[in-house]
PDB file of N, CA and C in Angstrom:
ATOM      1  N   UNK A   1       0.820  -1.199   0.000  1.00  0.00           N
ATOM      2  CA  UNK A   1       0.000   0.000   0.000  1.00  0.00           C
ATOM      3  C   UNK A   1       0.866   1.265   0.000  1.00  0.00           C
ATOM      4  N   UNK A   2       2.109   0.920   0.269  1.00  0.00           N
ATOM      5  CA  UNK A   2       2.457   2.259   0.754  1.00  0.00           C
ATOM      6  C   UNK A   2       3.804   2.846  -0.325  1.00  0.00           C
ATOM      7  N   UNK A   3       3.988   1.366  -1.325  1.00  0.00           N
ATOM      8  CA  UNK A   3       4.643   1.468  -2.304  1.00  0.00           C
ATOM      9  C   UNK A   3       3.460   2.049  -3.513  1.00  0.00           C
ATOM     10  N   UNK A   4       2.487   2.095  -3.231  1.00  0.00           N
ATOM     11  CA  UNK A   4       1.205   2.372  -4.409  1.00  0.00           C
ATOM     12  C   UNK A   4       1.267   4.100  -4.142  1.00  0.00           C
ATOM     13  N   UNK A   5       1.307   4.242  -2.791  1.00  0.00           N
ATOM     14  CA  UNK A   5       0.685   5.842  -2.704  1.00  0.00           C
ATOM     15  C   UNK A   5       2.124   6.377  -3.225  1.00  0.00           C
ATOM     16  N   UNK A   6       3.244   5.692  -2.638  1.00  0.00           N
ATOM     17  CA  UNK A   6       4.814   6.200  -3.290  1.00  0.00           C
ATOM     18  C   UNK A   6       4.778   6.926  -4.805  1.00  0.00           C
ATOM     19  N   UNK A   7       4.117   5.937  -5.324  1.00  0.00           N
ATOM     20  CA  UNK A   7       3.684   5.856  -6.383  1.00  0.00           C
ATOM     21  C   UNK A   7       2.879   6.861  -7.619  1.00  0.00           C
ATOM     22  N   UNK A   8       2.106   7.036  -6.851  1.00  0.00           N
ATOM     23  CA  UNK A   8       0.807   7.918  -6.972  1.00  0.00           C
ATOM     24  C   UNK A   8       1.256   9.588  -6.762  1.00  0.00           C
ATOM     25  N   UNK A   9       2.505   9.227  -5.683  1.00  0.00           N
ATOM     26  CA  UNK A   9       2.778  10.587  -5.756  1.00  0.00           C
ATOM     27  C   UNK A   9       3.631  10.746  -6.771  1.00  0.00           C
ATOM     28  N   UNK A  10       4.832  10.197  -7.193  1.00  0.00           N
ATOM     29  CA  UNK A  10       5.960  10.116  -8.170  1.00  0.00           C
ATOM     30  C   UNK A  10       5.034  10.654  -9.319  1.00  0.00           C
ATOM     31  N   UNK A  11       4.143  10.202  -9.831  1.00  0.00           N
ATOM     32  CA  UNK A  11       3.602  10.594 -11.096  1.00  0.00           C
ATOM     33  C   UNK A  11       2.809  11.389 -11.023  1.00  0.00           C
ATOM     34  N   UNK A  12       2.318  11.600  -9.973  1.00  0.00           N
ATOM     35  CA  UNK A  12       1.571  13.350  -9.499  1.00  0.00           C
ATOM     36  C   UNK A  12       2.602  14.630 -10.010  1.00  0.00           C
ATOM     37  N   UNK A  13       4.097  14.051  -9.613  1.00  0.00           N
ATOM     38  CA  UNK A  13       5.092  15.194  -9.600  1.00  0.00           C
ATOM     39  C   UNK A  13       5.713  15.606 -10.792  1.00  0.00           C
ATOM     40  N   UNK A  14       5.857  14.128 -11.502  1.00  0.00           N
ATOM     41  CA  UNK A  14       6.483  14.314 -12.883  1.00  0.00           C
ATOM     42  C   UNK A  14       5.210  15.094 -13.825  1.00  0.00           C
ATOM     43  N   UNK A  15       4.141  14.785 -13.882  1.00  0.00           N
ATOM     44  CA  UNK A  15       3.349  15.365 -14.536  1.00  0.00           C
ATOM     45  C   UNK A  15       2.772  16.783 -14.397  1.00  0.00           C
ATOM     46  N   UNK A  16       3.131  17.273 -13.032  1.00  0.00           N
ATOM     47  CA  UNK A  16       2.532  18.628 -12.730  1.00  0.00           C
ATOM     48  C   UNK A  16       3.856  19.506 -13.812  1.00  0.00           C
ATOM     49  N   UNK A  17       3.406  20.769 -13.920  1.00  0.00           N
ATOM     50  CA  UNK A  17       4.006  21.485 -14.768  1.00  0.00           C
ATOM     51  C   UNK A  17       4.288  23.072 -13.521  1.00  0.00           C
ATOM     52  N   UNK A  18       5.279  23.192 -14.277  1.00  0.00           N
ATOM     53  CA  UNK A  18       5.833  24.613 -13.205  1.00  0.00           C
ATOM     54  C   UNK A  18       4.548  25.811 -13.803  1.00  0.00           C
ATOM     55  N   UNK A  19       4.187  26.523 -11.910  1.00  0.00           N
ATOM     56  CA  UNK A  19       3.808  27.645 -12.635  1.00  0.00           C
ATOM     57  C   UNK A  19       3.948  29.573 -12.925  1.00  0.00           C
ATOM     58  N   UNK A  20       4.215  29.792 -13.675  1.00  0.00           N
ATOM     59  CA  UNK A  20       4.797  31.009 -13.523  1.00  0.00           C
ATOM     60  C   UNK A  20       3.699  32.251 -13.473  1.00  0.00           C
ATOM     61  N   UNK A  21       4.284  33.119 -12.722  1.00  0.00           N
ATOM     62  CA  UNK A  21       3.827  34.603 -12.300  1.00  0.00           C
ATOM     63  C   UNK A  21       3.664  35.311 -13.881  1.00  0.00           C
ATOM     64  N   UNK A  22       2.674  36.522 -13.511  1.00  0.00           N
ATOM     65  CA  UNK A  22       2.598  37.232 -14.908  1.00  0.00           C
ATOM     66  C   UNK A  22       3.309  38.606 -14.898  1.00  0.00           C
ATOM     67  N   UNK A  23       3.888  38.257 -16.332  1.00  0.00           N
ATOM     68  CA  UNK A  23       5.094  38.873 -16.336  1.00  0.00           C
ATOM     69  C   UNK A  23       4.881  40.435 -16.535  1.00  0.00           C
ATOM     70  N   UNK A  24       3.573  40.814 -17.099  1.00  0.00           N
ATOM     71  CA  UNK A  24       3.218  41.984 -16.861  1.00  0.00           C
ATOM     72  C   UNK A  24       2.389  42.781 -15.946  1.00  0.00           C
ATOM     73  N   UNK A  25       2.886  43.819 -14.853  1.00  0.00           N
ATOM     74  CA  UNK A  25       2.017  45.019 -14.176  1.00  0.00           C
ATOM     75  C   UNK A  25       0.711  45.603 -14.358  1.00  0.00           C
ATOM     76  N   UNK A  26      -0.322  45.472 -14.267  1.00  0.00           N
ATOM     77  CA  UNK A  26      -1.000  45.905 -14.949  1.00  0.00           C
ATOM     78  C   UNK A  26      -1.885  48.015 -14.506  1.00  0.00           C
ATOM     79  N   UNK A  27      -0.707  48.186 -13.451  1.00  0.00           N
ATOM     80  CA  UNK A  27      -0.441  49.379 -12.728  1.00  0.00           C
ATOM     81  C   UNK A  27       0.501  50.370 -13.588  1.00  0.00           C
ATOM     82  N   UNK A  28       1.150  49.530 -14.694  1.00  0.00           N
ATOM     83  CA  UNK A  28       1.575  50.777 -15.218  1.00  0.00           C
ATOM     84  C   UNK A  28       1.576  50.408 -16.796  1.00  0.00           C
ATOM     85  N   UNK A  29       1.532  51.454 -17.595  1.00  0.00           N
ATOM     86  CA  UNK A  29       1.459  51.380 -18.742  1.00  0.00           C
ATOM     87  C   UNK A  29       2.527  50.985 -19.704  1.00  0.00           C
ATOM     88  N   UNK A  30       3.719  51.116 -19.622  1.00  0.00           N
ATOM     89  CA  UNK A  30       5.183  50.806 -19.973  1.00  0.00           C
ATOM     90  C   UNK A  30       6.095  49.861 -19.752  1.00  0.00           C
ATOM     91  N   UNK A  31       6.417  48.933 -20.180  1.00  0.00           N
ATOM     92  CA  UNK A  31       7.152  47.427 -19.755  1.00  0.00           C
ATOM     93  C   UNK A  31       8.677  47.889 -20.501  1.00  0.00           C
ATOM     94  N   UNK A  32       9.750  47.320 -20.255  1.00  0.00           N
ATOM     95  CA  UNK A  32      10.661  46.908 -20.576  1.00  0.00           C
ATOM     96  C   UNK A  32      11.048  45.944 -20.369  1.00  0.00           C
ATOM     97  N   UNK A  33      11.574  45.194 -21.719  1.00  0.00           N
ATOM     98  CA  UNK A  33      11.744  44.059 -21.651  1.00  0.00           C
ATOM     99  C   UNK A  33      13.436  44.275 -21.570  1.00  0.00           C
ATOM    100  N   UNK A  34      13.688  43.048 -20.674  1.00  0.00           N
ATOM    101  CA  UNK A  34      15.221  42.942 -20.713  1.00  0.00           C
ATOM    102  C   UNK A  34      15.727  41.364 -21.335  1.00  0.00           C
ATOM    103  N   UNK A  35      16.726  41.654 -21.796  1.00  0.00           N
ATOM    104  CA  UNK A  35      17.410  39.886 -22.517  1.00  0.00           C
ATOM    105  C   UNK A  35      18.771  39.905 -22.339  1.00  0.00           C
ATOM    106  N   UNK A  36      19.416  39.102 -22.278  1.00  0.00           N
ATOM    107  CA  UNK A  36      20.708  38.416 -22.496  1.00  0.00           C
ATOM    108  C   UNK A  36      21.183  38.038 -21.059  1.00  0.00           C
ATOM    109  N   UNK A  37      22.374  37.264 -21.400  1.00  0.00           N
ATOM    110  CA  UNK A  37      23.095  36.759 -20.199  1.00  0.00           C
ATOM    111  C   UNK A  37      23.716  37.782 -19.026  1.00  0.00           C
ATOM    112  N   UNK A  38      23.760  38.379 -19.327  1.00  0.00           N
ATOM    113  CA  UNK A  38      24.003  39.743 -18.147  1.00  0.00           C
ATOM    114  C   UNK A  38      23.317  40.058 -17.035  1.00  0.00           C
ATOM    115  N   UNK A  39      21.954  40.456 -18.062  1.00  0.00           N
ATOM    116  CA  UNK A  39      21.167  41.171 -17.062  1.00  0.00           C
ATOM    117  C   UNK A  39      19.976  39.905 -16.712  1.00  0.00           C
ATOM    118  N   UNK A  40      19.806  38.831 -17.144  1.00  0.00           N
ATOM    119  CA  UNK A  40      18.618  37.664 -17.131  1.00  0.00           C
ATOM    120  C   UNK A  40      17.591  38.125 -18.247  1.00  0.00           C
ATOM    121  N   UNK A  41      16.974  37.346 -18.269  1.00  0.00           N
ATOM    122  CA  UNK A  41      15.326  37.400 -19.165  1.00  0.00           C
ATOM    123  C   UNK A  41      13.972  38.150 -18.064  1.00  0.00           C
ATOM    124  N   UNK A  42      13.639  39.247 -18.098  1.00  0.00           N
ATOM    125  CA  UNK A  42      12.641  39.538 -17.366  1.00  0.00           C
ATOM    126  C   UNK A  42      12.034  40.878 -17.920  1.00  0.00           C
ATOM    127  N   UNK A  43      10.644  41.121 -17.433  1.00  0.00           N
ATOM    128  CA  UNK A  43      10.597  41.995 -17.863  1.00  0.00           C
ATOM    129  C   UNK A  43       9.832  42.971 -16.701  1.00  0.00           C
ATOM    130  N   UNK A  44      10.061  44.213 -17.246  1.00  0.00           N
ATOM    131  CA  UNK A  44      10.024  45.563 -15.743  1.00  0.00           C
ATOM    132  C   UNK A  44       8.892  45.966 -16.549  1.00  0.00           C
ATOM    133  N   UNK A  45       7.831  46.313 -15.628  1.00  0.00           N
ATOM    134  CA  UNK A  45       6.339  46.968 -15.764  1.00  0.00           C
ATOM    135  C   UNK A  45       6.564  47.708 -14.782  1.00  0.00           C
ATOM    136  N   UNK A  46       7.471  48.939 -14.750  1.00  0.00           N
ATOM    137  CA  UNK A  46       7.476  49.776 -13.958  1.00  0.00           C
ATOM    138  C   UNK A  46       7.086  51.342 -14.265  1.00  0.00           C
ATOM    139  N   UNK A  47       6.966  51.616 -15.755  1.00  0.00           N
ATOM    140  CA  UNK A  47       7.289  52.400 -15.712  1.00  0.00           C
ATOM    141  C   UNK A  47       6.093  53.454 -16.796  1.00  0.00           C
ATOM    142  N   UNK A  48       5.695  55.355 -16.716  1.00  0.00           N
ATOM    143  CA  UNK A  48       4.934  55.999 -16.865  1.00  0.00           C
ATOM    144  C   UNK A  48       4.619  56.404 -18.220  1.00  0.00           C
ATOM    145  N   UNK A  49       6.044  56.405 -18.891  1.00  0.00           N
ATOM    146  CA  UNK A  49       5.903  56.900 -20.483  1.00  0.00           C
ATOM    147  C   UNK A  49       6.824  55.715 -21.112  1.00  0.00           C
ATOM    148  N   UNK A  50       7.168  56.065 -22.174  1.00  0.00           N
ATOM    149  CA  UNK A  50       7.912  55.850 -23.408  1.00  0.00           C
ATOM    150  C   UNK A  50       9.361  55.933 -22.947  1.00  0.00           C
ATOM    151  N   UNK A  51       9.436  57.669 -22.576  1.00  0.00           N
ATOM    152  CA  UNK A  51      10.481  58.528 -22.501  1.00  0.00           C
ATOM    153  C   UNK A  51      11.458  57.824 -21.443  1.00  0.00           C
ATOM    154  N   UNK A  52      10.316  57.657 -20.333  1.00  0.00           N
ATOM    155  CA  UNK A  52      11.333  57.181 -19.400  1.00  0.00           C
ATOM    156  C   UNK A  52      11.626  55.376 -18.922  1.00  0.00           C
ATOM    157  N   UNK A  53      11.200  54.933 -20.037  1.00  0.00           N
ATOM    158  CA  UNK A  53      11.371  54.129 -20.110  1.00  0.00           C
ATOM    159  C   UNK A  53      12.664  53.698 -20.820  1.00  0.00           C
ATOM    160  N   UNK A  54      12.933  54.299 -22.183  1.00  0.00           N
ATOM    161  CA  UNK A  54      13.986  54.453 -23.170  1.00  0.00           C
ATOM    162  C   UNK A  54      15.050  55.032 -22.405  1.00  0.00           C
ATOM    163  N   UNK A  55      15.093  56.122 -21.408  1.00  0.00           N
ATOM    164  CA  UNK A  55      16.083  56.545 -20.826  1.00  0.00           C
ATOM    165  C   UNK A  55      16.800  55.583 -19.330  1.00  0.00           C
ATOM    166  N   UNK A  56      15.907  54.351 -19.255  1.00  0.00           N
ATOM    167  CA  UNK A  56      16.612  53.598 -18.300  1.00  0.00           C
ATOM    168  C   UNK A  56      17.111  52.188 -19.404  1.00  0.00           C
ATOM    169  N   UNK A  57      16.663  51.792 -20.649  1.00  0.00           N
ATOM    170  CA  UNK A  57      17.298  51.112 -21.357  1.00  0.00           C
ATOM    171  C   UNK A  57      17.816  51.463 -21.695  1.00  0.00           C
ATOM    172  N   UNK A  58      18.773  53.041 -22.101  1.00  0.00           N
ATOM    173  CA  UNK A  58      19.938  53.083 -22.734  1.00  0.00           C
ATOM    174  C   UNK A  58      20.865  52.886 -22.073  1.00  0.00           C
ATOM    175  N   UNK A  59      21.672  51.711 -23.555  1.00  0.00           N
ATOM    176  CA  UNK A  59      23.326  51.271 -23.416  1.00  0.00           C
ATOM    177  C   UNK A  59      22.719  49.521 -22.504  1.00  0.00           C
ATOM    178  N   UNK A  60      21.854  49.494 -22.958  1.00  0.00           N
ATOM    179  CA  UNK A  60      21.053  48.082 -22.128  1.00  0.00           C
ATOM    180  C   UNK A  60      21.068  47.108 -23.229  1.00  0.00           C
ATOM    181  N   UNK A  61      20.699  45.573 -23.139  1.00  0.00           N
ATOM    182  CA  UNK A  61      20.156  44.791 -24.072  1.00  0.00           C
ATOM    183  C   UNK A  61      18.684  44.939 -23.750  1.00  0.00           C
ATOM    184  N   UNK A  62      17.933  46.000 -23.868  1.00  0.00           N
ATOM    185  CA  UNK A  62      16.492  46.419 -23.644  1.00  0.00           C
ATOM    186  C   UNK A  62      15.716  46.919 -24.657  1.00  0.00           C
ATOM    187  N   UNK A  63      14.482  46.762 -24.490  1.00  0.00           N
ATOM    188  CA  UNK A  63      13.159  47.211 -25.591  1.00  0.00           C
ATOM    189  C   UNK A  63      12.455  47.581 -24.764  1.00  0.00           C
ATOM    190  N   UNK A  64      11.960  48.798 -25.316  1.00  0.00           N
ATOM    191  CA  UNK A  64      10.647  49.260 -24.167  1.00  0.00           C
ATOM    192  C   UNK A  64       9.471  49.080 -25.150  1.00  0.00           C
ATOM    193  N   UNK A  65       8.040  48.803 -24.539  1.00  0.00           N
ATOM    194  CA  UNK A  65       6.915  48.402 -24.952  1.00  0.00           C
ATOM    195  C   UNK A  65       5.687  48.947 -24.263  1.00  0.00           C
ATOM    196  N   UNK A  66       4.209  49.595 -25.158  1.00  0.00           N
ATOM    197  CA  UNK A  66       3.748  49.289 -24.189  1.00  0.00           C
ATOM    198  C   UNK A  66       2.934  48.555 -24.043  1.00  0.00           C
ATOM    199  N   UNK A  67       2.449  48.343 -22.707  1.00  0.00           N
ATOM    200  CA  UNK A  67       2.111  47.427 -21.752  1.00  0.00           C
ATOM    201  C   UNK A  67       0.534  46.705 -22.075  1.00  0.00           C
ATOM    202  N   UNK A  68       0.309  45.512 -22.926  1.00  0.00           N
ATOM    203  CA  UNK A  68      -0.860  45.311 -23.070  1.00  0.00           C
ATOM    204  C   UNK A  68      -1.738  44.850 -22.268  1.00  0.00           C
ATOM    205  N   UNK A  69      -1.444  45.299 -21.003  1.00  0.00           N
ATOM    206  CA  UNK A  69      -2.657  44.768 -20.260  1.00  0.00           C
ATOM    207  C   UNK A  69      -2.882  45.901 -19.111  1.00  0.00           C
ATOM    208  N   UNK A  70      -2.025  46.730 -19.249  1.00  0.00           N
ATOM    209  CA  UNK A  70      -2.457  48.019 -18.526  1.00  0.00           C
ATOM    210  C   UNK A  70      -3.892  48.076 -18.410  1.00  0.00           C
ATOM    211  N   UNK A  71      -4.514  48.422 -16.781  1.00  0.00           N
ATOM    212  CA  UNK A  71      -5.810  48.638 -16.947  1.00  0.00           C
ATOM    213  C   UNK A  71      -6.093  49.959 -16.495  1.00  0.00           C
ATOM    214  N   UNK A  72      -6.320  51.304 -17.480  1.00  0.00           N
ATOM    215  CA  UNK A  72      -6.252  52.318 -17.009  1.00  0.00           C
ATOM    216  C   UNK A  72      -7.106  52.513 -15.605  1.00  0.00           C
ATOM    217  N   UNK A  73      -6.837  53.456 -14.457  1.00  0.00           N
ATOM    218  CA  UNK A  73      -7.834  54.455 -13.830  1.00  0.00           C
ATOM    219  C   UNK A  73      -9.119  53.897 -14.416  1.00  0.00           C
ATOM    220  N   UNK A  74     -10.083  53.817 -13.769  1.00  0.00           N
ATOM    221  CA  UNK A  74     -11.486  54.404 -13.696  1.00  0.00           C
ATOM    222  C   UNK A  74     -11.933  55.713 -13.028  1.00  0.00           C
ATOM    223  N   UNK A  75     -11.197  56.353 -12.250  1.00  0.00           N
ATOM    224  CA  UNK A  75     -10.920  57.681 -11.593  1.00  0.00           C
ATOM    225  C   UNK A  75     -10.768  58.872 -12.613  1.00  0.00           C
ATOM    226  N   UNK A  76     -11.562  59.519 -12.907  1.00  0.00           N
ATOM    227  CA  UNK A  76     -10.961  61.075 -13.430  1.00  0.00           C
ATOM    228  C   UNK A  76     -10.446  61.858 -13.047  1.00  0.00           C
ATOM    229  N   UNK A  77      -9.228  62.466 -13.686  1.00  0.00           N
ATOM    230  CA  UNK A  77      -8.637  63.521 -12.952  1.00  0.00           C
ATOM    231  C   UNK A  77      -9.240  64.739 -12.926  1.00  0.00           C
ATOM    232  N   UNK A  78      -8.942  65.545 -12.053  1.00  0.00           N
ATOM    233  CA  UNK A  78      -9.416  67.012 -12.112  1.00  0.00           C
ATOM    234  C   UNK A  78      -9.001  67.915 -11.753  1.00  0.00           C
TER     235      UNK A  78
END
């Protein structure tokens, strides 16, 4: 019995699949993506514009993007 549940778990484990976090913020409108062996594979949803986004990837292996899942404010400003 206790070689069965052994069992039961072994192929519980091999078959589960890793699961990963989402890689985009949806608090800000601007992602940068980062690549290569240096800096890792990840990507930063940190950030307000374009502008300042491009000005923390320069001289980077970086792309700035924006952010497709940004969910604007429902709040109006005034």
């Amino acid at each position: 019995m206790v070689n069965l549940a052994f069992a039961i778990l072994a192929l519980a484990m091999g078959l589960a699949t890793p699961v990963q976090a989402q890689m985009y913020d949806p608090n800000y409108p601007v992602c940068m993506h980062v690549y290569g062996e240096l800096e890792g594979e990840r990507m930063d949803c940190i950030f307000t514009s374009l502008a300042q986004c491009a000005a923390t990837a320069s001289g980077r292996p970086a792309t700035c993007l924006v952010n497709p899942y940004y969910a604007r404010s429902s709040r109006r400003r005034r």
